[in-house]
N, C-alpha and C. Protein backbone atom coordinates (compact mmCIF):
# COMPACT_ATOMS: atom_id res chain seq x y z
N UNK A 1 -4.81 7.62 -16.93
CA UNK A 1 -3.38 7.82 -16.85
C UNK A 1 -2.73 6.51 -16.39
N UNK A 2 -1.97 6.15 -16.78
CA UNK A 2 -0.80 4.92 -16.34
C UNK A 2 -0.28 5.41 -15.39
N UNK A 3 -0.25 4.38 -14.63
CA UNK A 3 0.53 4.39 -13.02
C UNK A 3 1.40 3.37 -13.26
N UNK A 4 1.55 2.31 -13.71
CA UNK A 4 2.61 1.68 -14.01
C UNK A 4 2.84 0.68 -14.93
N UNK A 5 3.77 -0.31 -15.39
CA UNK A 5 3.71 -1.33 -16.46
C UNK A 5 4.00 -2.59 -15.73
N UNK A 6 3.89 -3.43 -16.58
CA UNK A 6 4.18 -4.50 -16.21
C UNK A 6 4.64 -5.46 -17.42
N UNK A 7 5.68 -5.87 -17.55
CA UNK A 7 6.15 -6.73 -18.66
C UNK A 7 6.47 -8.12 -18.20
N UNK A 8 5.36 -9.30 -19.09
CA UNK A 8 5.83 -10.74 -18.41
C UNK A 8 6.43 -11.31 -19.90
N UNK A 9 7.23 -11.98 -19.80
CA UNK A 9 8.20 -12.90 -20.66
C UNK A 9 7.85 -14.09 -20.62
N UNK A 10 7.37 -14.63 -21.63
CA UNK A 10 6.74 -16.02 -21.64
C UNK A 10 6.36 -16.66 -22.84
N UNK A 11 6.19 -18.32 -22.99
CA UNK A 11 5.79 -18.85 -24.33
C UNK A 11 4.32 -18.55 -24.35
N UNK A 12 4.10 -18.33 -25.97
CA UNK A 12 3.17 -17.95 -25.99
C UNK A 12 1.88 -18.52 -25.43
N UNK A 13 1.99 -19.97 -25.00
CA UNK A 13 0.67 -21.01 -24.68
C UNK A 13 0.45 -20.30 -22.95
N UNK A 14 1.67 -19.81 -22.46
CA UNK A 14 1.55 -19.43 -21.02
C UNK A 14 1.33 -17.99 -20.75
N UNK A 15 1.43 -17.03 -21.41
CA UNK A 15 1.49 -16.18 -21.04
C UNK A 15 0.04 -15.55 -20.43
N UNK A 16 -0.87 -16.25 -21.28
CA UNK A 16 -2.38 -15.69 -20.44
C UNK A 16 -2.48 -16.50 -19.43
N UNK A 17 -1.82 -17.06 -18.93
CA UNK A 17 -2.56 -17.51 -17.47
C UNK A 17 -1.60 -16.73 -16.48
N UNK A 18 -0.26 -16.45 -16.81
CA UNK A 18 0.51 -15.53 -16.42
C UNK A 18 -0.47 -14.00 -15.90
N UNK A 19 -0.86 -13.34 -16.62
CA UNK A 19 -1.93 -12.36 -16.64
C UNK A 19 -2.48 -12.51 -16.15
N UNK A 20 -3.62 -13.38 -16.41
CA UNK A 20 -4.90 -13.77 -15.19
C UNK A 20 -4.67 -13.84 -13.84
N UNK A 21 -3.18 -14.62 -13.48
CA UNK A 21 -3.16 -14.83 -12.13
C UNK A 21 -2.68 -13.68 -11.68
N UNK A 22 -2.13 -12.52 -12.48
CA UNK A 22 -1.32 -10.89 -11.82
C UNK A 22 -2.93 -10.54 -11.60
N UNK A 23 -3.82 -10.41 -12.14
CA UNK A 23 -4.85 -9.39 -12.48
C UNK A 23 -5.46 -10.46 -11.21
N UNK A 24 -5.59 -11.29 -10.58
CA UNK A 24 -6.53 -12.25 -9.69
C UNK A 24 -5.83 -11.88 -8.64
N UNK A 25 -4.72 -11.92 -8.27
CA UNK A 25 -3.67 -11.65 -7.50
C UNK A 25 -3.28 -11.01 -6.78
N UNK A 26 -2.84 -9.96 -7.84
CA UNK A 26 -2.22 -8.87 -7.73
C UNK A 26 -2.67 -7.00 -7.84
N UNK A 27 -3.80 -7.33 -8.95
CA UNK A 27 -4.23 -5.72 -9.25
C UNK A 27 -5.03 -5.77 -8.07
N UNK A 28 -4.43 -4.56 -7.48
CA UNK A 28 -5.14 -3.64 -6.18
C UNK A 28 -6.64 -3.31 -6.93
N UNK A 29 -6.97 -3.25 -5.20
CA UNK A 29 -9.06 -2.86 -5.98
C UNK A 29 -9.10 -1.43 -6.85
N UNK A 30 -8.14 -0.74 -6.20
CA UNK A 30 -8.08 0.64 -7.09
C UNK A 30 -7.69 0.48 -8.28
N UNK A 31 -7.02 -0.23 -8.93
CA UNK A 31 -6.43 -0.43 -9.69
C UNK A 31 -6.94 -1.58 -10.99
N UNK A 32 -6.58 -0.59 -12.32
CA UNK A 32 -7.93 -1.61 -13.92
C UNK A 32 -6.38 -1.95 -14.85
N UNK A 33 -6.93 -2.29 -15.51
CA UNK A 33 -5.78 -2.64 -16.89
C UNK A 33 -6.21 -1.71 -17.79
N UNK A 34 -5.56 -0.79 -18.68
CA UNK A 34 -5.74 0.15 -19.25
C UNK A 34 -5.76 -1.09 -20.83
N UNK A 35 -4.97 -1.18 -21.01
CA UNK A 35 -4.38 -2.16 -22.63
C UNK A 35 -3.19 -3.21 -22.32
N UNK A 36 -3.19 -4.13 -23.10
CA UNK A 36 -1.62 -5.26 -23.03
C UNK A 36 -1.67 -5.18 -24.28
N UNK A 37 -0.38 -5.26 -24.77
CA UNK A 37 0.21 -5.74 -26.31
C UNK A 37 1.36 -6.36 -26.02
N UNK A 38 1.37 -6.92 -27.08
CA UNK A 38 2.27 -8.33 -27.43
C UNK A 38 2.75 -8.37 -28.07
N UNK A 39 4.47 -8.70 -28.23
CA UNK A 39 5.45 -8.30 -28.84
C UNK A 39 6.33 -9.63 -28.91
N UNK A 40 6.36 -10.35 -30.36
CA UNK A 40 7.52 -11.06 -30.47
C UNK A 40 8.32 -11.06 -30.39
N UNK A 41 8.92 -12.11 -29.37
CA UNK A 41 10.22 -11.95 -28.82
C UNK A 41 10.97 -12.72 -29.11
N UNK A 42 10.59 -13.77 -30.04
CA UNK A 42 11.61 -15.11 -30.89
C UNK A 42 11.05 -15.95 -30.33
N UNK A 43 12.10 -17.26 -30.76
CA UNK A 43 11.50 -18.41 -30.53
C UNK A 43 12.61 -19.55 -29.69
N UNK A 44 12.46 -20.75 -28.65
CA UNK A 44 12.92 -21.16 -28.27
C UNK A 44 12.87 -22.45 -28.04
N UNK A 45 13.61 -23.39 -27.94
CA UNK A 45 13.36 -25.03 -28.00
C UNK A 45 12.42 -25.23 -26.53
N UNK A 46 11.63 -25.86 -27.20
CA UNK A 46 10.37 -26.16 -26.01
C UNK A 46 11.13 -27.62 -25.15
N UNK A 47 10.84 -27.13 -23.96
CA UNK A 47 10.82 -28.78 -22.74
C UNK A 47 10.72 -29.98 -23.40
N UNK A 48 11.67 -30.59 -23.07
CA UNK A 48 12.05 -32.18 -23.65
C UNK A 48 10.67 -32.95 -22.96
N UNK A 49 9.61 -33.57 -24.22
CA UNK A 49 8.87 -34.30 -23.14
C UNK A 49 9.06 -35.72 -23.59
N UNK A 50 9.12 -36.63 -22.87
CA UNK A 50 9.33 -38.19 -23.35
C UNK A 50 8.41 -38.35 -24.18
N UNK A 51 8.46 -39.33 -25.77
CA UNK A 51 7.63 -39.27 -26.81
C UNK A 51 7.02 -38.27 -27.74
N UNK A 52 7.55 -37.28 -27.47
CA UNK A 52 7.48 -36.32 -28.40
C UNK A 52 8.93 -35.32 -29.02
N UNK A 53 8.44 -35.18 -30.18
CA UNK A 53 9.99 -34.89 -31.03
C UNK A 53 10.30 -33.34 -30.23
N UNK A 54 11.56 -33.33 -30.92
CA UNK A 54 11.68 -31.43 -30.81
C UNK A 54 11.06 -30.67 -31.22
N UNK A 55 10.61 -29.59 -30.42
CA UNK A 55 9.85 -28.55 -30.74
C UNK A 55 10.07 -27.03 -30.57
N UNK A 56 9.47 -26.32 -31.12
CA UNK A 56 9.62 -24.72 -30.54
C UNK A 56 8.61 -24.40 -30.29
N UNK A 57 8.79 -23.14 -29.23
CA UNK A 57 7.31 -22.52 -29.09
C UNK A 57 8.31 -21.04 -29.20
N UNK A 58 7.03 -19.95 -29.64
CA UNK A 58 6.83 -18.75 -29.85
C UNK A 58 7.53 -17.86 -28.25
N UNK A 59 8.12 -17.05 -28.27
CA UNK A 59 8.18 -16.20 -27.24
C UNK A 59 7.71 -14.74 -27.02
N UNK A 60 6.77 -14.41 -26.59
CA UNK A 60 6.61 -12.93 -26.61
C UNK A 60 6.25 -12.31 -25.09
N UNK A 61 6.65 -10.81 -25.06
CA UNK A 61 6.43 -10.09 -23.81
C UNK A 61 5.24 -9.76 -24.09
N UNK A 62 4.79 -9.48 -23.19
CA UNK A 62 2.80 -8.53 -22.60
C UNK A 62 3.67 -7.70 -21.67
N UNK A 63 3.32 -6.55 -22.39
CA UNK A 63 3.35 -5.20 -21.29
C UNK A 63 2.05 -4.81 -21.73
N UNK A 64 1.64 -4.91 -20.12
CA UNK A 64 0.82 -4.70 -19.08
C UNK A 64 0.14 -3.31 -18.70
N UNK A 65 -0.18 -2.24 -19.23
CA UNK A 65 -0.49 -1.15 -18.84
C UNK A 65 -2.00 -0.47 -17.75
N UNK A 66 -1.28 -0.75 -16.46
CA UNK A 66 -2.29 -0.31 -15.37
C UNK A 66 -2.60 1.06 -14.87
N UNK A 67 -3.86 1.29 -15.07
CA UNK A 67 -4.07 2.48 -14.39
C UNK A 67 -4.49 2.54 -12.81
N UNK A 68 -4.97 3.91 -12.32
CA UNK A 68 -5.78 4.15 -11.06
C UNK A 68 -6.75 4.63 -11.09
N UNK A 69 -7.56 4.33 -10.77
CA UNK A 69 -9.13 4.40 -10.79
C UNK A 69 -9.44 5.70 -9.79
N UNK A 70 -9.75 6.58 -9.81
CA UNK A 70 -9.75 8.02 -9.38
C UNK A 70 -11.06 7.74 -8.04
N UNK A 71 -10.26 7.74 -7.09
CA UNK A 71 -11.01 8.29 -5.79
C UNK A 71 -12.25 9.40 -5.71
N UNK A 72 -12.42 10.41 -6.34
CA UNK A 72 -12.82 11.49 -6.03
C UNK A 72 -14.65 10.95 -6.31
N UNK A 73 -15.16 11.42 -5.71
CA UNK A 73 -17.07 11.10 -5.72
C UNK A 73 -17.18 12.47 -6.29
N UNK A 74 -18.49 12.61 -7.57
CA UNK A 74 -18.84 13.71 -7.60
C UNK A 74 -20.30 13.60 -7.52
């Protein structure tokens, strides 16, 4: 059963380390990742870097679907 979501907003090159560090972080010991999917969210002019032209990168959300890991011993 889902206990809750989690939706991160991010270019696509970042968004898994985004994840990794919630799930390193953040997921309680009781607590697994059920599924993430990924959903294009458009696209946006990437960070001006000196020597390199204009660019875009990809935008998409990861919602996050966490469950609870059931207490009960049988």
């Amino acid at each position: 059963m889902i206990k809750r979501v989690l939706t991160i907003q991010r270019g696509i090159e970042s968004v898994g380390d985004v994840i990794n560090d919630f799930i390193s972080n953040y997921l309680r010991e009781n607590e697994y990742v059920i599924d993430i999917n990924y959903i294009e969210n458009g696209i946006r002019l990437k960070h001006y870097e000196e020597g390199r032209g204009e660019g875009f990168e990809t935008v998409v959300a990861a919602i996050v679907h966490i469950g609870e890991k059931d207490n009960e011993t049988n």
